[in-house]
PDB file of N, CA and C in Angstrom:
ATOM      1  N   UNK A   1      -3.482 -10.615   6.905  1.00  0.00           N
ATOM      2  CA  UNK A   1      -2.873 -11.015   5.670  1.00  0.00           C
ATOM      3  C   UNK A   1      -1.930 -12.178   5.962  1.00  0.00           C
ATOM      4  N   UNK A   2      -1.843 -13.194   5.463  1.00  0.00           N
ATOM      5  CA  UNK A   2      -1.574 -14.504   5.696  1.00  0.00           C
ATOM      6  C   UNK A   2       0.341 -14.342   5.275  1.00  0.00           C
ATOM      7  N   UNK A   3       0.075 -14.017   3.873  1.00  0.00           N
ATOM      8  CA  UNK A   3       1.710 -13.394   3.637  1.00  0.00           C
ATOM      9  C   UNK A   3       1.309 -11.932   3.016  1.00  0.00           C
ATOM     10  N   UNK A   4       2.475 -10.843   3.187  1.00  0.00           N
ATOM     11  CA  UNK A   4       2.855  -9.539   2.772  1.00  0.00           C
ATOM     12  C   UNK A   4       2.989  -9.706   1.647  1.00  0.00           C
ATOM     13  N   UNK A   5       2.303  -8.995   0.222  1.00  0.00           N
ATOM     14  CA  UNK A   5       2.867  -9.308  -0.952  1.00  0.00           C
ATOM     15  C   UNK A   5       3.900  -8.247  -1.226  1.00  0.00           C
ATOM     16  N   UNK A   6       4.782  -8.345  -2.031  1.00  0.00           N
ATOM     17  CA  UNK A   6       6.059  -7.600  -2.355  1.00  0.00           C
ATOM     18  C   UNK A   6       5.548  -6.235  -3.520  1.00  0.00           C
ATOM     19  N   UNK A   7       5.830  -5.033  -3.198  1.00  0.00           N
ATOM     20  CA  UNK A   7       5.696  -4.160  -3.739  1.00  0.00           C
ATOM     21  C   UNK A   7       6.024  -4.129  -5.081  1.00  0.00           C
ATOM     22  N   UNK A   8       6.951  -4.127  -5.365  1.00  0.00           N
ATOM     23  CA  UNK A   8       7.959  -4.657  -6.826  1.00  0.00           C
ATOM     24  C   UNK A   8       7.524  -6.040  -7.681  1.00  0.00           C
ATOM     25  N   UNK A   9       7.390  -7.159  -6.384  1.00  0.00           N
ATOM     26  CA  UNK A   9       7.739  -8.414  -6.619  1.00  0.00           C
ATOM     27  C   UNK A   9       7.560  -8.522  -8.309  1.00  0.00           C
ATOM     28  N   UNK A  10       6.504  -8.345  -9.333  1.00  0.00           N
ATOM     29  CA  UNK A  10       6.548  -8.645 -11.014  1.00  0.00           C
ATOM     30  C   UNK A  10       6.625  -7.613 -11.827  1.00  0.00           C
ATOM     31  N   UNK A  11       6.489  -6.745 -10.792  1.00  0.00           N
ATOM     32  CA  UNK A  11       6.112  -5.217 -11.886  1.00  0.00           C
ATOM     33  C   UNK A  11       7.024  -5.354 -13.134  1.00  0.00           C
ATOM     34  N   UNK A  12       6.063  -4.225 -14.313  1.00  0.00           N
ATOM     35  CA  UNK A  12       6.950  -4.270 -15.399  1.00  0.00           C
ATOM     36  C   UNK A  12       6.439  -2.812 -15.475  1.00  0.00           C
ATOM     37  N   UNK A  13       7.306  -2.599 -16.508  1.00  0.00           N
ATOM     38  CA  UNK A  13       7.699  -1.031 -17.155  1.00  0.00           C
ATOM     39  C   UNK A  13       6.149  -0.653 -17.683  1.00  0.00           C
ATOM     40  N   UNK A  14       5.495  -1.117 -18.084  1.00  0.00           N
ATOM     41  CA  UNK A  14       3.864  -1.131 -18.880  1.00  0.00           C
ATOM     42  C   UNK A  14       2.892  -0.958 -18.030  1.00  0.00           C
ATOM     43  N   UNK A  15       3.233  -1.158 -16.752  1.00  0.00           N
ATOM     44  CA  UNK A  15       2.485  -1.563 -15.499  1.00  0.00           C
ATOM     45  C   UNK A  15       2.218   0.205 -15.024  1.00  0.00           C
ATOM     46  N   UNK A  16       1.127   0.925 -14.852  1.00  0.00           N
ATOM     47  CA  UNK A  16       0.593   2.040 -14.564  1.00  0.00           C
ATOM     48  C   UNK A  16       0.516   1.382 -12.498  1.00  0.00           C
ATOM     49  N   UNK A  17       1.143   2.107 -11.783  1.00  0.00           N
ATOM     50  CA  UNK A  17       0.540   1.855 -10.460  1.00  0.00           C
ATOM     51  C   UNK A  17      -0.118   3.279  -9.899  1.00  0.00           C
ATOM     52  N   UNK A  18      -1.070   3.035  -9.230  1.00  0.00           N
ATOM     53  CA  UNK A  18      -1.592   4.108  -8.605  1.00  0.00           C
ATOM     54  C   UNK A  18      -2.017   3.598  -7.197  1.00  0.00           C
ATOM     55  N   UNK A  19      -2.498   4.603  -5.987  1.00  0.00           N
ATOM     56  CA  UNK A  19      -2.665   4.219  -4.508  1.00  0.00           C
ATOM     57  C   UNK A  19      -3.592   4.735  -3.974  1.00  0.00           C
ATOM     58  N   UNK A  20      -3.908   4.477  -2.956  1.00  0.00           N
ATOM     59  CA  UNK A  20      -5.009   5.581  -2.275  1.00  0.00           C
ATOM     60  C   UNK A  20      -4.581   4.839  -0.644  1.00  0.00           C
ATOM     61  N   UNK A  21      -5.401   5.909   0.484  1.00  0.00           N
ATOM     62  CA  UNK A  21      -5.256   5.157   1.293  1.00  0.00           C
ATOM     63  C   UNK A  21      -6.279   5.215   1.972  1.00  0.00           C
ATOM     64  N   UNK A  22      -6.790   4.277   2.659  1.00  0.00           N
ATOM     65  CA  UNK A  22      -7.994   3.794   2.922  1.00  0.00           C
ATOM     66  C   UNK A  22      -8.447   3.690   4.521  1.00  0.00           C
ATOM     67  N   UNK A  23      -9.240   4.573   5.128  1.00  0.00           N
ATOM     68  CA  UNK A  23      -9.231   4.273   6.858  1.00  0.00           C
ATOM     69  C   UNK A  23     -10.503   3.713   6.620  1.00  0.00           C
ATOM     70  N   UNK A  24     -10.694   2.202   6.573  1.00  0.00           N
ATOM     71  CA  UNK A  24     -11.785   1.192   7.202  1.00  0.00           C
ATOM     72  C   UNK A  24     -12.019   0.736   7.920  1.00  0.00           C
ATOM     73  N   UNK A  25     -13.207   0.230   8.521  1.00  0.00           N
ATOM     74  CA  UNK A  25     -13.265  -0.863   9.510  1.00  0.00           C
ATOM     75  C   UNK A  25     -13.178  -1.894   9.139  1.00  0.00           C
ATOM     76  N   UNK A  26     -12.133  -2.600   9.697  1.00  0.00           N
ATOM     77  CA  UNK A  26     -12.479  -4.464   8.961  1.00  0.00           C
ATOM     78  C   UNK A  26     -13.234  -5.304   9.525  1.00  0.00           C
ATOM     79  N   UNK A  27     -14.251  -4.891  10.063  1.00  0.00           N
ATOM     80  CA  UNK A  27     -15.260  -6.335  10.656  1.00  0.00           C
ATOM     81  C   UNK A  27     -14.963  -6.511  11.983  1.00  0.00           C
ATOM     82  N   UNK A  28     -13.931  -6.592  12.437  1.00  0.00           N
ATOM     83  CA  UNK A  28     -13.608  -6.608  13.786  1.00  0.00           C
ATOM     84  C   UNK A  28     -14.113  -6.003  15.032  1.00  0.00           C
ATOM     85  N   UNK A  29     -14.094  -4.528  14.831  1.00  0.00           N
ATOM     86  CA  UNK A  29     -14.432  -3.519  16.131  1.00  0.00           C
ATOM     87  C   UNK A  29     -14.819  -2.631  15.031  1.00  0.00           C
ATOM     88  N   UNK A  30     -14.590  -0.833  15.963  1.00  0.00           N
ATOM     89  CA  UNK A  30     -15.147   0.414  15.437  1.00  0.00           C
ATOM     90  C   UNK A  30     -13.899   0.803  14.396  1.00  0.00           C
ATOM     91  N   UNK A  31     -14.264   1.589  13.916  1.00  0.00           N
ATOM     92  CA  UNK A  31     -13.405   2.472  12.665  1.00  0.00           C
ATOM     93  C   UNK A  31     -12.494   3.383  13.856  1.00  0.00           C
ATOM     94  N   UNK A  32     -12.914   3.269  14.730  1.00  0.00           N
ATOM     95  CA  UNK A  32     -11.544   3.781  15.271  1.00  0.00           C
ATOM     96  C   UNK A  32     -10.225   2.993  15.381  1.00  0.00           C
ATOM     97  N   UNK A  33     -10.700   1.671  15.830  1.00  0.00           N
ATOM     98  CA  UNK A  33      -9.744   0.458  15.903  1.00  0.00           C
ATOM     99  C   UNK A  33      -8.966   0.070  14.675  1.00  0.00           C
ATOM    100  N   UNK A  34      -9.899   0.097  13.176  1.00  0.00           N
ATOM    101  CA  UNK A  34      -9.414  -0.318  12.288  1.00  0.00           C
ATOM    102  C   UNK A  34      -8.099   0.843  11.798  1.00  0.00           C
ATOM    103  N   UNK A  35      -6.811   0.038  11.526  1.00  0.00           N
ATOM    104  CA  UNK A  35      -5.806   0.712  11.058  1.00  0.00           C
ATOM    105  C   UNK A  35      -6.220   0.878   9.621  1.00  0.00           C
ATOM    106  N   UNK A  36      -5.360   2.435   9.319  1.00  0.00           N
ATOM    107  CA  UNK A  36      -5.488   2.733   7.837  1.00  0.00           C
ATOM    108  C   UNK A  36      -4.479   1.506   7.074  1.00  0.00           C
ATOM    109  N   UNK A  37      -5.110   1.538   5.911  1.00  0.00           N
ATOM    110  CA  UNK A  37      -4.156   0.751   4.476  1.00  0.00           C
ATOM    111  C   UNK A  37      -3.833   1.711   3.976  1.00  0.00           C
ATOM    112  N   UNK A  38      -2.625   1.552   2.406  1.00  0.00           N
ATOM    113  CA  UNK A  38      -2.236   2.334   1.798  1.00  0.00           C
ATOM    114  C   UNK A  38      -2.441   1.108   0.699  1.00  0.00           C
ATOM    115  N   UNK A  39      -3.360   0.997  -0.063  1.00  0.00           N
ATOM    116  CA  UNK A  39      -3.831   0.089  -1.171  1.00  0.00           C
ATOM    117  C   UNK A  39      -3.367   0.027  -2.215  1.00  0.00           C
ATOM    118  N   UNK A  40      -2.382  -0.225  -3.024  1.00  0.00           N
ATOM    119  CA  UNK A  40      -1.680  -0.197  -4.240  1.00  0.00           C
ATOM    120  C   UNK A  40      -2.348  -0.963  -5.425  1.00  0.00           C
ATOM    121  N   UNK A  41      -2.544  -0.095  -7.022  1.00  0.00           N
ATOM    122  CA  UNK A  41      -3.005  -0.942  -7.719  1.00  0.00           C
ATOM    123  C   UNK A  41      -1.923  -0.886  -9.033  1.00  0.00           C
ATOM    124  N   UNK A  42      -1.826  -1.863  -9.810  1.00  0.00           N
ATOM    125  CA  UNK A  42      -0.963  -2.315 -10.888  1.00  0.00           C
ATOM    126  C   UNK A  42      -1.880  -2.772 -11.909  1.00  0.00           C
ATOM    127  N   UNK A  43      -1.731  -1.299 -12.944  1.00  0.00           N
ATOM    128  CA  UNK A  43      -2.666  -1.833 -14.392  1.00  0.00           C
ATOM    129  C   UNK A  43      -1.721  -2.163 -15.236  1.00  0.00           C
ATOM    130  N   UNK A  44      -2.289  -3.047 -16.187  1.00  0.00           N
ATOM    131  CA  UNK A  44      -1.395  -2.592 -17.534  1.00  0.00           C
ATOM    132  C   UNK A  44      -2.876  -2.673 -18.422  1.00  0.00           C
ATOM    133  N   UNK A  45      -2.782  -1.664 -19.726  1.00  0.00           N
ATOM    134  CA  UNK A  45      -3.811  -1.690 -20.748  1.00  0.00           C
ATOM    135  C   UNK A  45      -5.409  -1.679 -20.198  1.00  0.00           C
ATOM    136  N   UNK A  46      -5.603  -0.717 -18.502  1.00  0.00           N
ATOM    137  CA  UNK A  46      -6.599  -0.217 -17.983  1.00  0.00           C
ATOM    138  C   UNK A  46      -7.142  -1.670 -17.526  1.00  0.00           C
ATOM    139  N   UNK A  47      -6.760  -2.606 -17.247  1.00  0.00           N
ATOM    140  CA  UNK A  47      -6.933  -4.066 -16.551  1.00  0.00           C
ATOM    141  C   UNK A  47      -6.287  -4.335 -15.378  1.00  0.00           C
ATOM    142  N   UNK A  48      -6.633  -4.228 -14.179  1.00  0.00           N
ATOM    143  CA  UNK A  48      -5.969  -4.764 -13.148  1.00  0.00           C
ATOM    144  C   UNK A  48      -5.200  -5.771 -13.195  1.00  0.00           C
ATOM    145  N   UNK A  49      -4.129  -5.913 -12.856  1.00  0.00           N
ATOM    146  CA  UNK A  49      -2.790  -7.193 -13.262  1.00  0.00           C
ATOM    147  C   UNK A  49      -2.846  -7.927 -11.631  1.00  0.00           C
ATOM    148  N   UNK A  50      -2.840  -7.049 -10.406  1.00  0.00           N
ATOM    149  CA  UNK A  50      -2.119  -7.037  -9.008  1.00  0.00           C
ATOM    150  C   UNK A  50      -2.860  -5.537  -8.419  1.00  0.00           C
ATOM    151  N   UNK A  51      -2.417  -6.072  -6.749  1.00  0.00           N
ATOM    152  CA  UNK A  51      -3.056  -4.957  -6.141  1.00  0.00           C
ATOM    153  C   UNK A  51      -2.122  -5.868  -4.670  1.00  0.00           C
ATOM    154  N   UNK A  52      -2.440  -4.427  -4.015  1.00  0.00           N
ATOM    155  CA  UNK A  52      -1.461  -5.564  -2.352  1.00  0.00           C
ATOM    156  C   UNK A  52      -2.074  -4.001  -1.367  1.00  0.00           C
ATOM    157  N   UNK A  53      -2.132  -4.299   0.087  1.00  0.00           N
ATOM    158  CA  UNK A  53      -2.466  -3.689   0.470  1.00  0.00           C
ATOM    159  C   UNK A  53      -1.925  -3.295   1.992  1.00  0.00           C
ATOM    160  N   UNK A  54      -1.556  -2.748   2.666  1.00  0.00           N
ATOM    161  CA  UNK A  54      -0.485  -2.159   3.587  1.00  0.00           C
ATOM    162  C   UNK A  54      -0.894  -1.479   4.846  1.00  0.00           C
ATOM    163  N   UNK A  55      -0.359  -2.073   5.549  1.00  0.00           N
ATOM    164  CA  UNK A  55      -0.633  -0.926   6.901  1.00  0.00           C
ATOM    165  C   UNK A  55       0.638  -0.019   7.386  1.00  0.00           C
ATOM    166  N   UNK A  56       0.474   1.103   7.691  1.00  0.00           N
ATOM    167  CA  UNK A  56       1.472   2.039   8.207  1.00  0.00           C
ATOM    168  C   UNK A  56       3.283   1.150   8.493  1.00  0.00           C
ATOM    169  N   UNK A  57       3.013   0.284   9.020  1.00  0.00           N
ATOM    170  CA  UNK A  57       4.148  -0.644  10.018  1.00  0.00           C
ATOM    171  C   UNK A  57       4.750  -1.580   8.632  1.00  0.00           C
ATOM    172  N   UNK A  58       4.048  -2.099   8.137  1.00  0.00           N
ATOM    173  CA  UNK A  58       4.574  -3.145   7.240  1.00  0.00           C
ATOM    174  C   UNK A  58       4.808  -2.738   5.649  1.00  0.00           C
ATOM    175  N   UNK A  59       4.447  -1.005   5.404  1.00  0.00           N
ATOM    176  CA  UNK A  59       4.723  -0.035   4.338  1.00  0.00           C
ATOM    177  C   UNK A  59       5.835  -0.006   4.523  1.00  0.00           C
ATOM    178  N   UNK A  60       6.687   0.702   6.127  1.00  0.00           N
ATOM    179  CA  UNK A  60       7.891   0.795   5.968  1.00  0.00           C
ATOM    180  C   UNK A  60       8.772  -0.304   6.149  1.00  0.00           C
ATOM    181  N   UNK A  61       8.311  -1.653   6.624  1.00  0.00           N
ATOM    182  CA  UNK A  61       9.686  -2.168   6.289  1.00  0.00           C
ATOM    183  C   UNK A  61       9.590  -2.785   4.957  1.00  0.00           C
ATOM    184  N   UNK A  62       8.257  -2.950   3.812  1.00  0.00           N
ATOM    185  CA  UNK A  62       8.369  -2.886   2.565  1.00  0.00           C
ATOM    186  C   UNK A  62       9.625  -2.121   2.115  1.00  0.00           C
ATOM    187  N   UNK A  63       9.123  -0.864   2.373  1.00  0.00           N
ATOM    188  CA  UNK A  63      10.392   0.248   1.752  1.00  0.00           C
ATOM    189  C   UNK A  63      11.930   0.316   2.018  1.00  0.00           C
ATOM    190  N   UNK A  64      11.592  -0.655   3.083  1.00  0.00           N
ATOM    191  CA  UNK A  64      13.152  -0.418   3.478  1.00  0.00           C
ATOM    192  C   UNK A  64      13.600  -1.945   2.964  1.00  0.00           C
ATOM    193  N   UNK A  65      13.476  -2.871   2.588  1.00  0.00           N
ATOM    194  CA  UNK A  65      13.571  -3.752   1.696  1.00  0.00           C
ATOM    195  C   UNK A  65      13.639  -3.357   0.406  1.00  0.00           C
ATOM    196  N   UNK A  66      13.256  -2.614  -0.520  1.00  0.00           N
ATOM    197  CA  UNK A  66      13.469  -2.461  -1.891  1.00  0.00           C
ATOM    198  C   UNK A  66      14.784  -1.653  -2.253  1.00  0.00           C
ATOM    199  N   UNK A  67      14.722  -2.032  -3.415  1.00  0.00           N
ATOM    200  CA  UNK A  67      16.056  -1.593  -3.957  1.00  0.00           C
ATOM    201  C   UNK A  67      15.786  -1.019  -5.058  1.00  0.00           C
ATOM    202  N   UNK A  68      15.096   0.252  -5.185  1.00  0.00           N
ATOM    203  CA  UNK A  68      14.322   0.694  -6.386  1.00  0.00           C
ATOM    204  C   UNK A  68      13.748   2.126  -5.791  1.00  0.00           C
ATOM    205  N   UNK A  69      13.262   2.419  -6.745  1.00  0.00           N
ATOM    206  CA  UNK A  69      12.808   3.652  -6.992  1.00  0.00           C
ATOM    207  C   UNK A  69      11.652   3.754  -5.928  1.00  0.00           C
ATOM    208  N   UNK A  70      11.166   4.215  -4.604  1.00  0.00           N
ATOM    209  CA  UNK A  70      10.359   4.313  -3.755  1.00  0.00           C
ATOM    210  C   UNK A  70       9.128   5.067  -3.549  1.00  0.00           C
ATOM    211  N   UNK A  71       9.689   6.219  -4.374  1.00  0.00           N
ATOM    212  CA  UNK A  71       8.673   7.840  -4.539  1.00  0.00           C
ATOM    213  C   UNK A  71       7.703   7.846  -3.924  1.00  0.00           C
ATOM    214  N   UNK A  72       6.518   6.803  -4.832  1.00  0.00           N
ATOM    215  CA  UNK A  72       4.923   6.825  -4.400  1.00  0.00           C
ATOM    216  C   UNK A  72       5.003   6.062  -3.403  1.00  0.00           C
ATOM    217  N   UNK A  73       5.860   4.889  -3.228  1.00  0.00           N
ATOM    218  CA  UNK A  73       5.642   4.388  -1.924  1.00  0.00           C
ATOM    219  C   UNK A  73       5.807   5.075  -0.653  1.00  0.00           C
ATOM    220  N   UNK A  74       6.688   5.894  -0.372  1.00  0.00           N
ATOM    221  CA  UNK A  74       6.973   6.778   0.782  1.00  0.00           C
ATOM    222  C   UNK A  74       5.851   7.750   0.692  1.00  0.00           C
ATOM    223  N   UNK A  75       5.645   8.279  -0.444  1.00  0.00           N
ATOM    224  CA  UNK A  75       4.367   9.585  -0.369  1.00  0.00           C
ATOM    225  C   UNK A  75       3.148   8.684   0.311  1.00  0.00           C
ATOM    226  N   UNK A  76       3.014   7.408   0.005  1.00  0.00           N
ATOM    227  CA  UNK A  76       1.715   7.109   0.275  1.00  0.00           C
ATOM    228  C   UNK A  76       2.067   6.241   2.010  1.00  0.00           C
ATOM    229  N   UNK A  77       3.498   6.503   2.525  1.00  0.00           N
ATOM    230  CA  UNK A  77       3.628   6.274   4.063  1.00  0.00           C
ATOM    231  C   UNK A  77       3.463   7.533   4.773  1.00  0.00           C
ATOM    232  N   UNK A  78       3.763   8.525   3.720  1.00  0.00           N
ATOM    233  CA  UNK A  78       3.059   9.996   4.564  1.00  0.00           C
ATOM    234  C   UNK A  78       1.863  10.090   4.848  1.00  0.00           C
ATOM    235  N   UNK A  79       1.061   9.430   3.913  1.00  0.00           N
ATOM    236  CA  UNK A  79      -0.302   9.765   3.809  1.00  0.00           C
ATOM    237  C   UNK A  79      -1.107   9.268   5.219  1.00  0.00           C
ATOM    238  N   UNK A  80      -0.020   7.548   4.858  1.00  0.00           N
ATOM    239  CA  UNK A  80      -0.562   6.722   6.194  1.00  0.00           C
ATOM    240  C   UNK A  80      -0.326   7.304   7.684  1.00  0.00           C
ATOM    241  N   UNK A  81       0.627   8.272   7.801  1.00  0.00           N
ATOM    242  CA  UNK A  81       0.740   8.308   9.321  1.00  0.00           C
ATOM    243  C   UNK A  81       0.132   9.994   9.398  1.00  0.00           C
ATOM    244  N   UNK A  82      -0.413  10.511   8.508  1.00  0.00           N
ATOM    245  CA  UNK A  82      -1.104  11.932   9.164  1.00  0.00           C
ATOM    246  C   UNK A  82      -2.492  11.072   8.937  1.00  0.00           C
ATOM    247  N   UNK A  83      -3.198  10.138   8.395  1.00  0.00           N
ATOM    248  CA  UNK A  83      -4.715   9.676   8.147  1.00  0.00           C
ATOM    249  C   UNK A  83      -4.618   9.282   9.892  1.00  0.00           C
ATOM    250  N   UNK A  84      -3.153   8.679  10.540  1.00  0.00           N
ATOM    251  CA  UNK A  84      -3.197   8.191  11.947  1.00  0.00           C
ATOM    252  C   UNK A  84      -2.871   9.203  12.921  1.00  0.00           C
ATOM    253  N   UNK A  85      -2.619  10.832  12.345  1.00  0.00           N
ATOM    254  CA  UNK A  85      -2.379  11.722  13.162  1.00  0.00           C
ATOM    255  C   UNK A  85      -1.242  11.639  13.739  1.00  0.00           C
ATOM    256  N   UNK A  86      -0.340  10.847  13.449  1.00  0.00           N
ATOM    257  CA  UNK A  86       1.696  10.979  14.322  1.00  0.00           C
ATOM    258  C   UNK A  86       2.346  11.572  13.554  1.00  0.00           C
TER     259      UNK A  86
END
């Protein structure tokens, strides 16, 4: 990822986000190699607005940068480090 996009960075109140997290291979090597994402999506009116996508390491210092309400973001750094078994 060339730049990290910001979790928050436009969100609005209308904005539905939901996550999943994702263990792929990216093209590189085996699916063992490939690190999990934690994939974030931002609807408003069932239309994708934004989406940004995360690895274990760069979830938390997302989180530890915001100044806001974190909830799903931390639930979905749990997710990321038992999908990595630590």
């Amino acid at each position: 990822m060339a730049s990290m996009p910001s979790l928050l960075n436009t969100r609005r109140v209308d904005e539905e986000l939901t996550w999943q997290v994702r263990d792929e291979a990216d093209g590189r090597g085996s699916r063992q190699e490939a690190l999990p994402k934690a994939c974030f999506y931002w609807k408003r009116d069932g239309q994708l607005v934004r989406s940004a996508e995360f690895t274990q390491s760069e979830l938390e210092v997302e989180i530890e940068r915001l100044n806001a309400d974190v909830t799903q973001f931390v639930i979905a750094l749990k997710m990321l480090a038992l999908s990595r078994g630590s």
